[in-house]
C-alpha atoms as a PDB file:
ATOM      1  CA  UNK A   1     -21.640  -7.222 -28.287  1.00  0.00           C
ATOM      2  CA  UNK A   2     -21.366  -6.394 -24.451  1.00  0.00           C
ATOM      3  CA  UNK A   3     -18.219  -5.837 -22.760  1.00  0.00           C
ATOM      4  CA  UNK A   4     -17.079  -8.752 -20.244  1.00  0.00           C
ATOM      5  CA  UNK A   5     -16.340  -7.585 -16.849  1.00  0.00           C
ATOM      6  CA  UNK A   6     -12.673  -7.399 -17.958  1.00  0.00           C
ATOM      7  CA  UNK A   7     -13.225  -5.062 -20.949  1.00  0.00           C
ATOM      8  CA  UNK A   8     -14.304  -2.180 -18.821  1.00  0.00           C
ATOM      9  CA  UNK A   9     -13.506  -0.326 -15.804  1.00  0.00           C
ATOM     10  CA  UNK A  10     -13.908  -2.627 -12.584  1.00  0.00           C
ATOM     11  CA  UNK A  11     -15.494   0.402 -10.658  1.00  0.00           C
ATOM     12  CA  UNK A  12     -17.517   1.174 -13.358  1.00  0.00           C
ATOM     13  CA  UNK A  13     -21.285  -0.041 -13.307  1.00  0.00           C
ATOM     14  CA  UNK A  14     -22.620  -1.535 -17.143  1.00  0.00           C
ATOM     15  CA  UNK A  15     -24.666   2.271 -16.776  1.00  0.00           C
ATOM     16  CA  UNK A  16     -20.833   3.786 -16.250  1.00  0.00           C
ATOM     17  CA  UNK A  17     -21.449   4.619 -12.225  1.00  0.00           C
ATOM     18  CA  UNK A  18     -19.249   4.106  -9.351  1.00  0.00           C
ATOM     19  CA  UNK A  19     -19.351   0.923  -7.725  1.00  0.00           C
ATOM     20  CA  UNK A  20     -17.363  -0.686  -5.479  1.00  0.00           C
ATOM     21  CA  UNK A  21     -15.699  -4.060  -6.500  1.00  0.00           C
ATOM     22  CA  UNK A  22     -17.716  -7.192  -4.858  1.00  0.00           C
ATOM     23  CA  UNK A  23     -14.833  -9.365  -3.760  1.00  0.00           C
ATOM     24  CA  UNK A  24     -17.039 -11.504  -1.692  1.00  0.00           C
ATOM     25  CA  UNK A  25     -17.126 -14.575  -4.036  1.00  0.00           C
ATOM     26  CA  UNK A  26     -12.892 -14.301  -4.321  1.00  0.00           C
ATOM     27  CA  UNK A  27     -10.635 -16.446  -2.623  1.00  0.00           C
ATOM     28  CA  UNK A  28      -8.358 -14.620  -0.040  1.00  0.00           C
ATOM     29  CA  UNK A  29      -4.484 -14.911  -0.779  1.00  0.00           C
ATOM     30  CA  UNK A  30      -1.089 -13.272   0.055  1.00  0.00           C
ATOM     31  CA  UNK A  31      -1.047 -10.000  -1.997  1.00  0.00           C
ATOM     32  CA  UNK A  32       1.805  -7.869  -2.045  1.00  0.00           C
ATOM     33  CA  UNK A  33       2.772  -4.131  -3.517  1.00  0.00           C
ATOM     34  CA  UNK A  34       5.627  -2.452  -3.625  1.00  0.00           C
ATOM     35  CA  UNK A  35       5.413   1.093  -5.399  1.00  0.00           C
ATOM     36  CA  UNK A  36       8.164   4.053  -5.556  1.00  0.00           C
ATOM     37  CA  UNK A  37       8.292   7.939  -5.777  1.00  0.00           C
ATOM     38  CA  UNK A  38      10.906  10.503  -6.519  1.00  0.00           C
ATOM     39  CA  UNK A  39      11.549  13.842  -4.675  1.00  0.00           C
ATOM     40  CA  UNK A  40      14.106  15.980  -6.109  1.00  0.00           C
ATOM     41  CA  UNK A  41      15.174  18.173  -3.651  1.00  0.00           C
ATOM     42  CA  UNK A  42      17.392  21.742  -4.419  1.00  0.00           C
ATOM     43  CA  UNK A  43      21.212  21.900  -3.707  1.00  0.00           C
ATOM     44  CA  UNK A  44      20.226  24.483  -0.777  1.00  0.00           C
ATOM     45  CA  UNK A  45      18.515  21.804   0.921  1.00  0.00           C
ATOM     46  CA  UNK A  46      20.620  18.385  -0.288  1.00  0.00           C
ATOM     47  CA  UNK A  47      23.536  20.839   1.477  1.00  0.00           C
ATOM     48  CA  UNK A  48      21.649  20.303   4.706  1.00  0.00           C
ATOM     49  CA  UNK A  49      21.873  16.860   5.144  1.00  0.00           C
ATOM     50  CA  UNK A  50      24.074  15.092   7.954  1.00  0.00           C
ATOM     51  CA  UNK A  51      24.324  11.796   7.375  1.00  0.00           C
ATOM     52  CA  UNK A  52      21.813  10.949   4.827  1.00  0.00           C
ATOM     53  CA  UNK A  53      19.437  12.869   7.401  1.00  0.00           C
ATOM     54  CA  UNK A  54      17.767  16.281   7.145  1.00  0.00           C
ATOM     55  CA  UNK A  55      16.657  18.238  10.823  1.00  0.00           C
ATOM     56  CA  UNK A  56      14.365  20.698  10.879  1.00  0.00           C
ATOM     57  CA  UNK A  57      12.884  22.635  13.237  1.00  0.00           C
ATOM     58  CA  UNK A  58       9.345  20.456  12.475  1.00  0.00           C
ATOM     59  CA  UNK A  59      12.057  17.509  13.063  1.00  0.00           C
ATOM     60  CA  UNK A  60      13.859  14.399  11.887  1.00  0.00           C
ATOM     61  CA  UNK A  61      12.438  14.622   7.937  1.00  0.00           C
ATOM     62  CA  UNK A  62      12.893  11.080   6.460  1.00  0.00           C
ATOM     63  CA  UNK A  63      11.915   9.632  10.126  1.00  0.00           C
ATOM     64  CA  UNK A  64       8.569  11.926   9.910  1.00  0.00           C
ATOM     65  CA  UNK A  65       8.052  10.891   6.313  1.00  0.00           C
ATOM     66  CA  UNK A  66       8.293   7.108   6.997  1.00  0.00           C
ATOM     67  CA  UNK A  67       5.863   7.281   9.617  1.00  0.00           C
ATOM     68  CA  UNK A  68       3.417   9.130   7.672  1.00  0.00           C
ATOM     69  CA  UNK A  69       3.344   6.902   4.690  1.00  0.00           C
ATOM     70  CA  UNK A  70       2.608   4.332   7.317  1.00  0.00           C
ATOM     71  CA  UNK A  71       0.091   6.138   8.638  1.00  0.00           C
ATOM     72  CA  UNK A  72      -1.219   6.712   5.105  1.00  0.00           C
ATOM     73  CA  UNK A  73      -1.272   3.496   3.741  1.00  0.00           C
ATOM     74  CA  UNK A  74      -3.307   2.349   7.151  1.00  0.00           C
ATOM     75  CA  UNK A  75      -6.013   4.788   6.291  1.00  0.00           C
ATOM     76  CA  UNK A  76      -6.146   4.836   2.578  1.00  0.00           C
ATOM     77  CA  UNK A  77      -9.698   2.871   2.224  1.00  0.00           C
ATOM     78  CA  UNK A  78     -10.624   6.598   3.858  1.00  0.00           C
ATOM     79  CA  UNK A  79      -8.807   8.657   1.827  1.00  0.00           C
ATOM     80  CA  UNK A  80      -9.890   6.814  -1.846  1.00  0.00           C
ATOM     81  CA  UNK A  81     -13.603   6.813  -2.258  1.00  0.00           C
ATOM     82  CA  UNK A  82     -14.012   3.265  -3.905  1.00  0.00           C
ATOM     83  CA  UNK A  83     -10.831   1.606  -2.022  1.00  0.00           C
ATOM     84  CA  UNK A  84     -12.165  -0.928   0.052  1.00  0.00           C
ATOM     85  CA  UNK A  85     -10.959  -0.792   3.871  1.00  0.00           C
ATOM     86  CA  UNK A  86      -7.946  -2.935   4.408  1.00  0.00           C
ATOM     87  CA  UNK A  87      -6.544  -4.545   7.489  1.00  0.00           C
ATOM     88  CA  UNK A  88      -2.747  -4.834   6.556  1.00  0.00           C
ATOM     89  CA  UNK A  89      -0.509  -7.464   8.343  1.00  0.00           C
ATOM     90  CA  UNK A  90       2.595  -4.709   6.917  1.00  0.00           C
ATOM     91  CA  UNK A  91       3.484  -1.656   5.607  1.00  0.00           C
ATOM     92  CA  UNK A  92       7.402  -1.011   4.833  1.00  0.00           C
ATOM     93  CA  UNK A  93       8.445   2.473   3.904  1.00  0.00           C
ATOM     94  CA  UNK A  94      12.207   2.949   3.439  1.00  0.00           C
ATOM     95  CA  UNK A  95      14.034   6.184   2.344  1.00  0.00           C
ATOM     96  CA  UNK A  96      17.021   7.275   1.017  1.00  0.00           C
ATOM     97  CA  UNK A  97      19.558   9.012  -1.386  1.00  0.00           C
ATOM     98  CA  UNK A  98      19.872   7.331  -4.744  1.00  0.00           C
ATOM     99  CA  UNK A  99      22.886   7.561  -6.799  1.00  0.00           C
ATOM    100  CA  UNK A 100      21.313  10.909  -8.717  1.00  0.00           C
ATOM    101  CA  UNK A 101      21.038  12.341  -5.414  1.00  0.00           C
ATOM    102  CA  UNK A 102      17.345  11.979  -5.425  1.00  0.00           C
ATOM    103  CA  UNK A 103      15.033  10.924  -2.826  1.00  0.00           C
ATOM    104  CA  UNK A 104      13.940   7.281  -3.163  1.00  0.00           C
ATOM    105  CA  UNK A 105      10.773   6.626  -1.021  1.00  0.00           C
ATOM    106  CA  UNK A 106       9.654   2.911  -1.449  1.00  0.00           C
ATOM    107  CA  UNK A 107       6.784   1.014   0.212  1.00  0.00           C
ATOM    108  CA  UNK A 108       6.075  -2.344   0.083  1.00  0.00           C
ATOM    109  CA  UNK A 109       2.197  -3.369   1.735  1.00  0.00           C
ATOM    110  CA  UNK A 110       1.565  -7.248   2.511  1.00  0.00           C
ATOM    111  CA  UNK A 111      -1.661  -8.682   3.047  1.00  0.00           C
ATOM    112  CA  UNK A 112      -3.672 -12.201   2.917  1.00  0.00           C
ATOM    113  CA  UNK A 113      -7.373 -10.792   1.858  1.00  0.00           C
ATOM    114  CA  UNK A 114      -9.449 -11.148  -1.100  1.00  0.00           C
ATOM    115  CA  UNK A 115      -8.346  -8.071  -2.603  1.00  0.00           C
ATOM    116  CA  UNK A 116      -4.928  -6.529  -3.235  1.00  0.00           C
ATOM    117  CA  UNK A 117      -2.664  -3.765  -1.238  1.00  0.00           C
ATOM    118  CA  UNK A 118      -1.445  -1.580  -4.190  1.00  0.00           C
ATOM    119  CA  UNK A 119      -3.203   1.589  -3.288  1.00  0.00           C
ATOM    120  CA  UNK A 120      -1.383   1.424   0.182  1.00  0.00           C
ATOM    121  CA  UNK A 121       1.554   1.223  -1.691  1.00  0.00           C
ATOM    122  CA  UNK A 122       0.933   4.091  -3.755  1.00  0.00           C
ATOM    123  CA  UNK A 123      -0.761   5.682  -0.838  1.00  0.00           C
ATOM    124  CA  UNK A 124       2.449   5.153   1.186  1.00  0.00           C
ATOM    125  CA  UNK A 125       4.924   6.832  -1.146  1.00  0.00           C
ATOM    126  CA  UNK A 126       2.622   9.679  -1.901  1.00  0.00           C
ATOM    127  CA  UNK A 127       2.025  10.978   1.673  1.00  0.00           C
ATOM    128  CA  UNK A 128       5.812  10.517   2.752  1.00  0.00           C
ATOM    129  CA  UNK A 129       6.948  12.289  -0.575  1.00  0.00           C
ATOM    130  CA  UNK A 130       3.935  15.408   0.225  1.00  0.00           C
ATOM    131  CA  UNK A 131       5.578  15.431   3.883  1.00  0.00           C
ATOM    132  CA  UNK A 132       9.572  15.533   2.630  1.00  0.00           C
ATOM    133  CA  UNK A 133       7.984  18.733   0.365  1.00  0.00           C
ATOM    134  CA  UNK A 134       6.263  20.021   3.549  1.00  0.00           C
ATOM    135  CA  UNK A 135       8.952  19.713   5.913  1.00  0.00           C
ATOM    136  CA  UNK A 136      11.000  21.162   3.799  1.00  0.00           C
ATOM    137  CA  UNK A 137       9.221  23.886   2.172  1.00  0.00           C
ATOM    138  CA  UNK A 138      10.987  26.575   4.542  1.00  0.00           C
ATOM    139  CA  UNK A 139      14.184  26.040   2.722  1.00  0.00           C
ATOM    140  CA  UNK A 140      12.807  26.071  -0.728  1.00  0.00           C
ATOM    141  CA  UNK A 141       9.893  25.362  -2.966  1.00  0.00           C
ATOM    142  CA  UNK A 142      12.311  24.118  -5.674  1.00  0.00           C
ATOM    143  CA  UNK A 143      10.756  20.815  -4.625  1.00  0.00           C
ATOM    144  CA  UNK A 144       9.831  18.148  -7.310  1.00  0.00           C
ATOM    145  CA  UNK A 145       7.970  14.778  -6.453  1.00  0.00           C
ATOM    146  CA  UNK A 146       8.143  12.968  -9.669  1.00  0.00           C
ATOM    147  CA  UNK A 147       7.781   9.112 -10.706  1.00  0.00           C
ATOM    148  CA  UNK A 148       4.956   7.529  -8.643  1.00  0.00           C
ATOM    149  CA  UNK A 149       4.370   4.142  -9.712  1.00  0.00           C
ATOM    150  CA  UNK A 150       3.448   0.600  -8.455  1.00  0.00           C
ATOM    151  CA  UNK A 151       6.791  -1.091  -8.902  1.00  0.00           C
ATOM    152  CA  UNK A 152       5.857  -4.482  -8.612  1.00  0.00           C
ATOM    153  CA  UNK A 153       2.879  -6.497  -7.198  1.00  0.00           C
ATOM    154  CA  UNK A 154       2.040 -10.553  -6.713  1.00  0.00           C
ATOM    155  CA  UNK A 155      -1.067 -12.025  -5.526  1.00  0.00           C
ATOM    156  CA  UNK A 156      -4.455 -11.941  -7.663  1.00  0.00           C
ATOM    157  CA  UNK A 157      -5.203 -12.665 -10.902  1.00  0.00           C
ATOM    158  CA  UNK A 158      -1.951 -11.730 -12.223  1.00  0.00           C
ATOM    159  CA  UNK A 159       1.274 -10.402 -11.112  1.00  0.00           C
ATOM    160  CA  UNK A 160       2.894  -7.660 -12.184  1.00  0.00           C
ATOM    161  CA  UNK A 161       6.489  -6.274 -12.113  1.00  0.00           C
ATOM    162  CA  UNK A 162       7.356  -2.886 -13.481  1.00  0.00           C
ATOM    163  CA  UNK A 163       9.586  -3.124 -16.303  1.00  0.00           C
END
């Protein structure tokens, strides 16, 4: 019996080769993504923190983060070989402490296309947690980026919210 299109990989060909999804016969609709990572940072470095803010001498950490998981999730059809290309109408990266005095990067990516943004999400959160780690590498290399995950998405076929 042959697989249907939704019993295999969608950027798998039936011979099992890369292919890149046709989304030209889909309808285009409002797609959202929202994903999250984790970055554990040593006591050395949490001590440097004024007001939920770290400086160093590369500059303003969680400011330089945000923009670069913007930056990211702008260019991630470039940076995933099978992704396609996306114009996004909005990428939202926030940071902050959580109550385990962890670093809580989140991104949310909104778009109205025929395909969905959750790549730019995950994109997003990646890069800013890979430039927290960078910027603050000087102080320590104690540094652990943890949890990536798509958090919640809407739009599609089917929605999804991480449980």
């Amino acid at each position: 019996m042959k697989d249907s299109q939704e019993d295999r990989f969608s950027h798998l060909d039936e011979q099992g080769n890369p292919n890149m999804v046709d989304v030209s016969d889909k309808a285009a609709s409002k797609r959202t993504a929202t994903a999250r990572a984790i970055v554990v940072l040593p006591n050395e470095i949490l001590a440097q923190f004024e007001k939920e803010e770290i400086q160093t001498k590369k500059g303003p950490v969680f400011q330089t983060a945000v923009l670069a998981g913007i930056m990211a999730a702008k260019k991630t059809g470039d940076l995933i070989p099978l992704c396609h290309p996306l114009p996004l109408e909005n990428c939202n990266v926030t940071i902050r402490l959580n109550k385990d005095n962890e670093v809580e990067i989140n991104a949310t990516a909104t778009i109205t296309h025929k395909t969905g943004v959750e790549m730019e999400a995950l994109t997003a959160v990646s890069v800013a947690a890979l430039t927290i780690y960078d910027m603050c590498k000087a102080l320590s290399h104690h540094i652990v980026i943890k949890d990536i995950r798509l958090i919640e998405k809407t739009g599609g076929k089917k929605d999804f919210k991480y449980q």
